[in-house]
N, C-alpha and C. Protein backbone atom coordinates (compact mmCIF):
# COMPACT_ATOMS: atom_id res chain seq x y z
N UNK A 1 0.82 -1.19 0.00
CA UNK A 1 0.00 0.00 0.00
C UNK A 1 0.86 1.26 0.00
N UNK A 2 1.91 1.11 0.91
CA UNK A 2 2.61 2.48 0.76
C UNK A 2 3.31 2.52 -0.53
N UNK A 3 3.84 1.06 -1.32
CA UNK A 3 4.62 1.55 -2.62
C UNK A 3 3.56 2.60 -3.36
N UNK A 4 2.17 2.01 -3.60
CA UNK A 4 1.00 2.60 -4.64
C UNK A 4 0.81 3.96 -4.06
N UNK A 5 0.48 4.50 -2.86
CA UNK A 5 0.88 6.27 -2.92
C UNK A 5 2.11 6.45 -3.01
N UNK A 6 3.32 6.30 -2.65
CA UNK A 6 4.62 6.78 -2.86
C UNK A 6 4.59 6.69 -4.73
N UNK A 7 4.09 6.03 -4.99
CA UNK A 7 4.06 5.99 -7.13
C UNK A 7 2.89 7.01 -7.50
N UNK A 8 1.79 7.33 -6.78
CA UNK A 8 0.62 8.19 -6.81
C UNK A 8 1.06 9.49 -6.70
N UNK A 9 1.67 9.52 -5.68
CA UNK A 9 2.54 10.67 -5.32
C UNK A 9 3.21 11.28 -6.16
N UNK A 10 4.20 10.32 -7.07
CA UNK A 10 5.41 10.80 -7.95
C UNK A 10 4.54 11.36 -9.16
N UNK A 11 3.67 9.83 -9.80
CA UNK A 11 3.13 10.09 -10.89
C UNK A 11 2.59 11.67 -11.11
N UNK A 12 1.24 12.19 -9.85
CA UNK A 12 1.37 13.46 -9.69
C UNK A 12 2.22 14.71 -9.79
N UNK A 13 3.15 14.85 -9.40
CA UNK A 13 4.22 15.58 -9.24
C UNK A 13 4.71 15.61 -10.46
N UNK A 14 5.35 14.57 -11.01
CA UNK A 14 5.69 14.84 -12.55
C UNK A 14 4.49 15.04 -13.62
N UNK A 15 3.61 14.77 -13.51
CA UNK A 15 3.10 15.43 -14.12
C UNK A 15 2.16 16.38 -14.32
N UNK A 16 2.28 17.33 -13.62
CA UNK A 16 1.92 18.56 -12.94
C UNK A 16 2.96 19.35 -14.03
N UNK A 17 4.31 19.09 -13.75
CA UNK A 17 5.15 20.00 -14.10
C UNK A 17 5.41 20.15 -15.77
N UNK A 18 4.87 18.89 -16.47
CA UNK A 18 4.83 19.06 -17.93
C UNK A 18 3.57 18.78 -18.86
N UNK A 19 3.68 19.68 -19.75
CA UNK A 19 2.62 19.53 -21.01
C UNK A 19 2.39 18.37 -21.53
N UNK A 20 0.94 18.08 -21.22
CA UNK A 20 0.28 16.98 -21.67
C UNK A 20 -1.49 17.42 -21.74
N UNK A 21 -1.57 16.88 -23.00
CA UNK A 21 -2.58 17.66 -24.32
C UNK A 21 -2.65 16.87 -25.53
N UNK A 22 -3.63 16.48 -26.04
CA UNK A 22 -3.67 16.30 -27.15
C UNK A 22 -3.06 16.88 -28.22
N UNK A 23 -2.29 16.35 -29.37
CA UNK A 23 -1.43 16.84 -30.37
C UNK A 23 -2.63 17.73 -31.59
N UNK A 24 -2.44 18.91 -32.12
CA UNK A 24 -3.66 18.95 -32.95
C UNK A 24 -2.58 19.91 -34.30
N UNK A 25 -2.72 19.35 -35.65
CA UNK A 25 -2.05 20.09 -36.81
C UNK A 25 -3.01 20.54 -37.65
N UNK A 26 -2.58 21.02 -38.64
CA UNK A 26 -3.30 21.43 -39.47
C UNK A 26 -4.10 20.70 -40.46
N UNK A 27 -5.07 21.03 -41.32
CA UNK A 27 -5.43 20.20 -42.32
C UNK A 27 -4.60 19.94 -43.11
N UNK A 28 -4.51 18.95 -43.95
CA UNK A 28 -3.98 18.49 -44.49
C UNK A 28 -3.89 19.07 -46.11
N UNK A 29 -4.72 19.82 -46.50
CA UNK A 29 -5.03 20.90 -47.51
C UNK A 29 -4.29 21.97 -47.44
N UNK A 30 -3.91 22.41 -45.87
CA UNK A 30 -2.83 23.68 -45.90
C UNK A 30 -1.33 23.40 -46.17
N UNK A 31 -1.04 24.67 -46.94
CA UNK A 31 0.74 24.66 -47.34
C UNK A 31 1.52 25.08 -45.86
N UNK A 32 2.78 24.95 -46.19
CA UNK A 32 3.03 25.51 -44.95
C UNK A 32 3.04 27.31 -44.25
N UNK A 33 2.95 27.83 -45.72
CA UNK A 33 2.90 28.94 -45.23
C UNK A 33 1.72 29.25 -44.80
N UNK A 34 0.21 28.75 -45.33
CA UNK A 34 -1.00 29.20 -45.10
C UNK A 34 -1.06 28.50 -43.26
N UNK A 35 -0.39 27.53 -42.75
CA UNK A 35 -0.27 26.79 -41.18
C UNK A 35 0.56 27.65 -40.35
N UNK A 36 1.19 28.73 -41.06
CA UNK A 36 2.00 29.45 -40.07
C UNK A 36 1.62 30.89 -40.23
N UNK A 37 0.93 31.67 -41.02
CA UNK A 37 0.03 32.84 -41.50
C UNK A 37 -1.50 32.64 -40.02
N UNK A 38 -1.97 31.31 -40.43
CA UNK A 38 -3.28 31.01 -39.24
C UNK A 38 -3.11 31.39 -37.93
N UNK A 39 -1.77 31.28 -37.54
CA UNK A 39 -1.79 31.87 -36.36
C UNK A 39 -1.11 33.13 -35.82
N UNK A 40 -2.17 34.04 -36.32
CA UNK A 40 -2.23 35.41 -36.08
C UNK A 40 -3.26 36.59 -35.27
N UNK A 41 -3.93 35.63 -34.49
CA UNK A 41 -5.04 36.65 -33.97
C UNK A 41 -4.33 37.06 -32.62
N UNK A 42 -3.54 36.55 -31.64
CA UNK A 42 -3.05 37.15 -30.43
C UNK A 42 -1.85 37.04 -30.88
N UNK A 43 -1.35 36.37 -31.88
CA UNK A 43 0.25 36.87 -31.98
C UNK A 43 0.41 37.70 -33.01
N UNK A 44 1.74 38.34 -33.03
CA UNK A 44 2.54 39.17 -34.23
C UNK A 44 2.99 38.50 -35.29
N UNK A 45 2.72 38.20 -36.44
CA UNK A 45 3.59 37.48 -37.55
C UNK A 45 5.06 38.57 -38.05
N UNK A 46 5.81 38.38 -37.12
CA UNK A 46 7.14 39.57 -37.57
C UNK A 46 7.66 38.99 -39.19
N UNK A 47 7.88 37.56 -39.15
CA UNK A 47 8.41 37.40 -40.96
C UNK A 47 8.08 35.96 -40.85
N UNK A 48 8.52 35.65 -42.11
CA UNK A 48 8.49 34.38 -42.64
C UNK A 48 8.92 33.72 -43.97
N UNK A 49 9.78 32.79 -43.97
CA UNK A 49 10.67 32.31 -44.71
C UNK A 49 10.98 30.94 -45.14
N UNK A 50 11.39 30.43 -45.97
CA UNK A 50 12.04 29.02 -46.32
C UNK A 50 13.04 28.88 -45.36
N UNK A 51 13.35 27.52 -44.98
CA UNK A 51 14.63 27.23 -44.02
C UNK A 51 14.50 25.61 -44.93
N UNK A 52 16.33 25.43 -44.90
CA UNK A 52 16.75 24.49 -45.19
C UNK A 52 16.85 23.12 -43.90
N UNK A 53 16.40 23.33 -43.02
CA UNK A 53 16.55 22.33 -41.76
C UNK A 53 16.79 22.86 -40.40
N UNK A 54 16.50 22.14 -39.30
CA UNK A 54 16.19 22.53 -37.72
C UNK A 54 17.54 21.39 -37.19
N UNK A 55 18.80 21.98 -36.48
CA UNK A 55 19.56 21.52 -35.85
C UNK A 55 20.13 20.29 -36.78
N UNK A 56 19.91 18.93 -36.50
CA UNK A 56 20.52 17.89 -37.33
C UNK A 56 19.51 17.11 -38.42
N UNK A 57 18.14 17.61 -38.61
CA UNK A 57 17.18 17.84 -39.31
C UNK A 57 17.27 18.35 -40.76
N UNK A 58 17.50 17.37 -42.01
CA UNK A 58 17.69 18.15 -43.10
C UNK A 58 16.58 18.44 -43.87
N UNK A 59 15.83 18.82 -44.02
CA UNK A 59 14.86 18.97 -44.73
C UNK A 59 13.87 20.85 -44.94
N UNK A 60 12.89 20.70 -46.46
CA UNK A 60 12.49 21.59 -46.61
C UNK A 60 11.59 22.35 -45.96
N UNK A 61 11.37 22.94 -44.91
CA UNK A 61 10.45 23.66 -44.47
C UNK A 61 10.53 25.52 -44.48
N UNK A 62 9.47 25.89 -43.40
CA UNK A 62 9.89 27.02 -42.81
C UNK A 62 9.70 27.84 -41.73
N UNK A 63 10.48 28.96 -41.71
CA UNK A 63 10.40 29.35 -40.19
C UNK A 63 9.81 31.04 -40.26
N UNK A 64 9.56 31.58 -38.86
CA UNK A 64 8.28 32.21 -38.72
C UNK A 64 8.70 32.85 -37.55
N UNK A 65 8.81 34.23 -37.51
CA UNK A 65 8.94 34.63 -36.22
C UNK A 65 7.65 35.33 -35.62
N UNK A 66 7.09 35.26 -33.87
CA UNK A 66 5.91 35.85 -33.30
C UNK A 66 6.20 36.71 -32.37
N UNK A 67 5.75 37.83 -32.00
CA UNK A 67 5.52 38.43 -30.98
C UNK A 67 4.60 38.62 -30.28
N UNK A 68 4.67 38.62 -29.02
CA UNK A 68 3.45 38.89 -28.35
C UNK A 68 4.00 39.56 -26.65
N UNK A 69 3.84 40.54 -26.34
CA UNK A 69 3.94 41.36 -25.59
C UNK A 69 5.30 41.44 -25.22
N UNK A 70 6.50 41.51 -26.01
CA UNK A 70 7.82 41.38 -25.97
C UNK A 70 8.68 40.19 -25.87
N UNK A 71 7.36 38.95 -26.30
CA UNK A 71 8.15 37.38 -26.19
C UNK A 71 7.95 37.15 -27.38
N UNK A 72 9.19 36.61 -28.09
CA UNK A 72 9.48 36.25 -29.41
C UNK A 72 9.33 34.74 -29.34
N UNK A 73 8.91 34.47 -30.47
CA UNK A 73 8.72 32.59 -30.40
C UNK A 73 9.16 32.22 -32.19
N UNK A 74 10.44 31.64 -32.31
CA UNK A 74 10.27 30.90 -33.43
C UNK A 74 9.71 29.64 -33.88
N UNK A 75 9.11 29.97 -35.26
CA UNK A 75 8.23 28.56 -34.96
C UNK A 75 9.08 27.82 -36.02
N UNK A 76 9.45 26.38 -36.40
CA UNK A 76 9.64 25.80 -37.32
C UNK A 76 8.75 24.69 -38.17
N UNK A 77 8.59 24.79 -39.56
CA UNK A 77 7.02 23.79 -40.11
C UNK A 77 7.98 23.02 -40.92
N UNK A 78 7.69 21.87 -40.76
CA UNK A 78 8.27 20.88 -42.22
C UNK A 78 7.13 20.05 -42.12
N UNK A 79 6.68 20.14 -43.27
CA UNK A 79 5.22 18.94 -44.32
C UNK A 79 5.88 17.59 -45.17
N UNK A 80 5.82 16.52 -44.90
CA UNK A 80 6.43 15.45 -45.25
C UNK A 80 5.24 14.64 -46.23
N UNK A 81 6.09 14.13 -47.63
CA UNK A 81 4.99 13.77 -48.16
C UNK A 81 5.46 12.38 -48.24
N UNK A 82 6.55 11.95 -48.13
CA UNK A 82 7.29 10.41 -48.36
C UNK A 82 7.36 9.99 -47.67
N UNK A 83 8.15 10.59 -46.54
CA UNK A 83 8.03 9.61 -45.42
C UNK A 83 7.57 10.20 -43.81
N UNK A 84 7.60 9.48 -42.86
CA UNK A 84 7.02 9.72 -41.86
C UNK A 84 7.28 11.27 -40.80
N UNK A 85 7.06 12.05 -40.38
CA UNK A 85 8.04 12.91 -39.07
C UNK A 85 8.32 12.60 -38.32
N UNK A 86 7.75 11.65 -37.62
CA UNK A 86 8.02 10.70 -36.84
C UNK A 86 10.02 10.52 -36.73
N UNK A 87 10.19 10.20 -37.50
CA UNK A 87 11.89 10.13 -37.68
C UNK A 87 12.78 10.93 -37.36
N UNK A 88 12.13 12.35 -37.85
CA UNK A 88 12.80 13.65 -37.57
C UNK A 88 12.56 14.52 -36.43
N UNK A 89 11.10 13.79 -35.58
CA UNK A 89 10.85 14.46 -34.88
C UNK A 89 11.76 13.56 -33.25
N UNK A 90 11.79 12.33 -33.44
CA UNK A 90 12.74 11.42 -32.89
C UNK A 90 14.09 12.21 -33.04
N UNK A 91 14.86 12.61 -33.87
CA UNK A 91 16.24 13.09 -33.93
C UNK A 91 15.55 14.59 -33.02
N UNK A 92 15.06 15.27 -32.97
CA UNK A 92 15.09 16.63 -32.14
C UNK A 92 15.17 16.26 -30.87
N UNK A 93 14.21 14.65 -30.40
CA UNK A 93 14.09 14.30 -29.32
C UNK A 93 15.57 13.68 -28.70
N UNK A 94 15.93 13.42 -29.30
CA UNK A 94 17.41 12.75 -29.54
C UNK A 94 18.38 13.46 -28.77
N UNK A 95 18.60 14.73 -30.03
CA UNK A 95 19.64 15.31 -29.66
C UNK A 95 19.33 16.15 -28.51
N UNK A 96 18.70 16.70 -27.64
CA UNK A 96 18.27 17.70 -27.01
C UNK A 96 18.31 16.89 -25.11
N UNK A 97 18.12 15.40 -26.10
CA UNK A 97 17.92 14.66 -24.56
C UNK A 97 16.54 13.98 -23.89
N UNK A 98 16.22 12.79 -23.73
CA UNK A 98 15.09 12.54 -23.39
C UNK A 98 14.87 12.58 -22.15
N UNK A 99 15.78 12.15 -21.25
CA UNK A 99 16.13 12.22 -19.74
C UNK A 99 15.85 13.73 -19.26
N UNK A 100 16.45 14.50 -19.58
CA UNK A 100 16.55 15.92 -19.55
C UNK A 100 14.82 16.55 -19.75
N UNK A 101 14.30 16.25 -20.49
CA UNK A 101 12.72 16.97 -21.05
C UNK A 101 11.69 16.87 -20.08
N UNK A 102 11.32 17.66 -20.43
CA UNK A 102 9.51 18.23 -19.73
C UNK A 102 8.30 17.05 -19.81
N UNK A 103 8.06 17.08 -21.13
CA UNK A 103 7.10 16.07 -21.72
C UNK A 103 7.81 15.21 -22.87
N UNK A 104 7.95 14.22 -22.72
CA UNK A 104 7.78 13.29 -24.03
C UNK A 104 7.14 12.25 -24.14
N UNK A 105 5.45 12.05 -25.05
CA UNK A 105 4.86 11.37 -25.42
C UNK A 105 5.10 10.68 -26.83
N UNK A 106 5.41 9.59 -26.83
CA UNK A 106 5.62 9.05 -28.18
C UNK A 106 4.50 8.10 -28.41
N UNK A 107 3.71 8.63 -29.44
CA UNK A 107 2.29 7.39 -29.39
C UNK A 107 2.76 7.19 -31.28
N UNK A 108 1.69 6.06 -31.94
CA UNK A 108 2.34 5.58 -32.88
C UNK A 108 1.94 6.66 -34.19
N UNK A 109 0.70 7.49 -33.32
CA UNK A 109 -0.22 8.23 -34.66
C UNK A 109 0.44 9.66 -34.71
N UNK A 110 1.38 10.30 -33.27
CA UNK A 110 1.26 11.35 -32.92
C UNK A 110 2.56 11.43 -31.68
N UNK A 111 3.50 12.82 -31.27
CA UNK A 111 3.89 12.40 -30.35
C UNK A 111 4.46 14.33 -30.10
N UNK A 112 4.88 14.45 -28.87
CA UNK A 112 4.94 15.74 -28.16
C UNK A 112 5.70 15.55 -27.28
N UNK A 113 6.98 16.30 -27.59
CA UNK A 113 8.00 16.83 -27.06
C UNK A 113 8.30 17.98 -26.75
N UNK A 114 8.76 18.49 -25.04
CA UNK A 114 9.25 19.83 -24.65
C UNK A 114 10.31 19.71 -23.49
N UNK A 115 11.66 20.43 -23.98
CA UNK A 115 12.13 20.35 -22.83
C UNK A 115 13.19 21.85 -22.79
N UNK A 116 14.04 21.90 -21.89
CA UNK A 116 15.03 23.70 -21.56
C UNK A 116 16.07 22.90 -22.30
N UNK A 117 17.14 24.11 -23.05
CA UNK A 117 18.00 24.04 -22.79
C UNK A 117 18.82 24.93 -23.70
N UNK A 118 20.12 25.51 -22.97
CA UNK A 118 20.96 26.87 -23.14
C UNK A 118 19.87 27.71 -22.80
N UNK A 119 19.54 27.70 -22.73
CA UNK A 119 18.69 29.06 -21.69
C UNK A 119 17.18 29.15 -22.63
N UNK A 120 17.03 28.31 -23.63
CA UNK A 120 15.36 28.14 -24.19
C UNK A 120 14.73 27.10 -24.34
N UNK A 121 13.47 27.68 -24.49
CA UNK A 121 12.24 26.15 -24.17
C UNK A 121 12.18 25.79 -25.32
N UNK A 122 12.06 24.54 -25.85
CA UNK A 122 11.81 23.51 -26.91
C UNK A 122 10.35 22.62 -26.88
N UNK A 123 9.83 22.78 -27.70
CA UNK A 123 8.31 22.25 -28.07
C UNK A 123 8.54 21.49 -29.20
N UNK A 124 8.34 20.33 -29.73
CA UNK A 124 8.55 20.00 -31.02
C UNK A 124 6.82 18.76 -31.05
N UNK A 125 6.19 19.05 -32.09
CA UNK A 125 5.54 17.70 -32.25
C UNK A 125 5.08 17.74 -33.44
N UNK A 126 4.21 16.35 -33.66
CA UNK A 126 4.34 15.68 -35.21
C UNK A 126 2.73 15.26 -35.25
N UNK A 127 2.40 15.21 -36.03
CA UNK A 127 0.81 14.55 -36.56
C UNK A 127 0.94 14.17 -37.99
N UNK A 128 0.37 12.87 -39.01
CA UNK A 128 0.16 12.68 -40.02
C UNK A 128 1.23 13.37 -41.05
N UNK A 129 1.69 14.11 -41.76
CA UNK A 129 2.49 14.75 -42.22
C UNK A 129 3.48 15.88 -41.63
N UNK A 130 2.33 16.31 -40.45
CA UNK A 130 3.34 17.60 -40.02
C UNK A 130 4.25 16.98 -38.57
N UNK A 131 5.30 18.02 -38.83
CA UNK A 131 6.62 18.27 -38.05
C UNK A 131 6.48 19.84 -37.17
N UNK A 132 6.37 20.24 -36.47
CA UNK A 132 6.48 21.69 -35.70
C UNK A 132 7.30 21.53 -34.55
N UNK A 133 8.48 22.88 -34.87
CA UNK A 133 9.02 22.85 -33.65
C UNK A 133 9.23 24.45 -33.09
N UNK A 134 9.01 24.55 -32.11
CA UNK A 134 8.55 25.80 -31.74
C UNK A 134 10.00 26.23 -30.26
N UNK A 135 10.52 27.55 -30.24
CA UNK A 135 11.57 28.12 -29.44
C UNK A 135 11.31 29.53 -29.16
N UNK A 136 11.47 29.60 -27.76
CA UNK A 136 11.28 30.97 -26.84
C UNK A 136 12.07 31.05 -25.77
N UNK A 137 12.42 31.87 -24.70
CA UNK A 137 12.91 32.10 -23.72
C UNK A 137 11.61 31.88 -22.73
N UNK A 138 10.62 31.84 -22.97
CA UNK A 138 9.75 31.44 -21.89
C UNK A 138 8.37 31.71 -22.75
N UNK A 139 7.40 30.95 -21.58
CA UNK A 139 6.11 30.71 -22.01
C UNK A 139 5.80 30.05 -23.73
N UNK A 140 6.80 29.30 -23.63
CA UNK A 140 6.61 28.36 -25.10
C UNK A 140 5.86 27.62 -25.31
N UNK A 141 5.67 26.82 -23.88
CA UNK A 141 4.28 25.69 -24.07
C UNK A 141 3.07 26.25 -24.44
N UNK A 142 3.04 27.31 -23.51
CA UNK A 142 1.88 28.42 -24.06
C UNK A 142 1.12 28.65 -24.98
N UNK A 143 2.35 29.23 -25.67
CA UNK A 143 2.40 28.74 -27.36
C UNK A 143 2.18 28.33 -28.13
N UNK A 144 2.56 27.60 -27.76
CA UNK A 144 2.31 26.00 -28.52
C UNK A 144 1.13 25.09 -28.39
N UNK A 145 0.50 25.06 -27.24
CA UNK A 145 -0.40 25.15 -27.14
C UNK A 145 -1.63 25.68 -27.76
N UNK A 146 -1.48 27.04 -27.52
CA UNK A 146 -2.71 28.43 -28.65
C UNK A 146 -2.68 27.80 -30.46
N UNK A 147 -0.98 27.46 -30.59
CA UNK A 147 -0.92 26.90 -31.86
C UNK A 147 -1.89 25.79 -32.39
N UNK A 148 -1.72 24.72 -31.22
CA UNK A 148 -2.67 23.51 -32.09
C UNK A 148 -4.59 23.65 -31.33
N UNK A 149 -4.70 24.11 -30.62
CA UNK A 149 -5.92 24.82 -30.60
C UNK A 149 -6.18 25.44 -31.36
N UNK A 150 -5.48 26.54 -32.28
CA UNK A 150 -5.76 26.97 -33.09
C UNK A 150 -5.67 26.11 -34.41
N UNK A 151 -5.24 25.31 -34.75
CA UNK A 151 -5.55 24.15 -35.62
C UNK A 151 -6.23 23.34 -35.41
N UNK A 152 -6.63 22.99 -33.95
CA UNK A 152 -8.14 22.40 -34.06
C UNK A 152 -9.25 23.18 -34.29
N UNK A 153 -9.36 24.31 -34.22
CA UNK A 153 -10.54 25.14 -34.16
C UNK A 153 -10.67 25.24 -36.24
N UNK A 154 -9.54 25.32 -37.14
CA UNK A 154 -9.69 25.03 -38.18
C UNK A 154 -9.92 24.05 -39.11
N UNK A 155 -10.05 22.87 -38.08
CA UNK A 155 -10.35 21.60 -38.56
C UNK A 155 -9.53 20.52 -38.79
N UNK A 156 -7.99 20.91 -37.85
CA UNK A 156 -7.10 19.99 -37.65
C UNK A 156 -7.67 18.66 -36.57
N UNK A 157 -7.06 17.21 -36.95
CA UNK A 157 -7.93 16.34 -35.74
C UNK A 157 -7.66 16.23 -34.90
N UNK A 158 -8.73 15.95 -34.13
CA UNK A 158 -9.10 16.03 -32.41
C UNK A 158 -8.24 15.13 -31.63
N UNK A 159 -8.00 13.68 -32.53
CA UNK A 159 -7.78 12.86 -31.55
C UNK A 159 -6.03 12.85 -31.86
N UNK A 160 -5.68 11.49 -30.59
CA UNK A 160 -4.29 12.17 -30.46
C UNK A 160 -3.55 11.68 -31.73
């Protein structure tokens, strides 16, 4: 009896302290620029651009800078039509550290990653084609968060 609260206990505690939420992307009809334009009603769209790849990540996407009351958030989009994100979103998880992170859910349809480090927060997750990885000095989950709410509210899916 005491192991099952002393594990009740923990289970609580950790996860209190990290993001856990359903994963939600865009339709599958949007480009990437029209998935990173959508989210503009409480944030700033400062620019937006092609990027050749995110850390050890080679691939075509792009990146997007936000403001919102003096917190900058870069976002990063890569749309995969061959093969999975899943792969690439594994290498962010990788290199950054799994031990080390906030949240990491790896499910087979969907998976959500956040953790610190050098002094910024890391958000990265994946659904059906899309890849998003999102960086701030604070309130990133936040963020990231408003982000796929705001892709569910456009008709990105519900489930995880």
């Amino acid at each position: 009896m005491k192991r099952i609260f002393i594990f009740s206990i923990t289970l609580v505690l950790l996860l209190t302290g990290c993001m856990l939420r359903p994963v939600h992307v865009p339709p599958e009809a949007f480009s990437l620029s029209s998935a990173l334009k959508v989210i503009q009603d409480s944030y700033s769209l400062m620019f937006i651009d092609d990027v050749d790849g995110y850390e050890n990540i080679q691939a075509k996407g792009m990146i997007a800078l936000y403001n919102k009351g003096g917190k900058t958030f870069l976002v990063y989009a890569f749309k995969f039509y061959d093969e999975s994100p899943r792969k690439y979103w594994n290498r962010v998880a990788k290199n950054f550290g799994i031990w080390s992170c906030r949240t990491y859910i790896d499910l087979p349809t969907s998976g959500l990653y956040s953790t610190r480090s050098s002094g910024k927060e890391i958000v990265s997750w994946w659904k059906n084609r899309w890849l998003f990885i999102v960086e701030g000095k604070e309130n990133t989950e936040q963020f990231a968060s408003y982000m796929m709410d705001t892709f569910a509210k456009i008709g990105g899916r519900f489930n995880w």
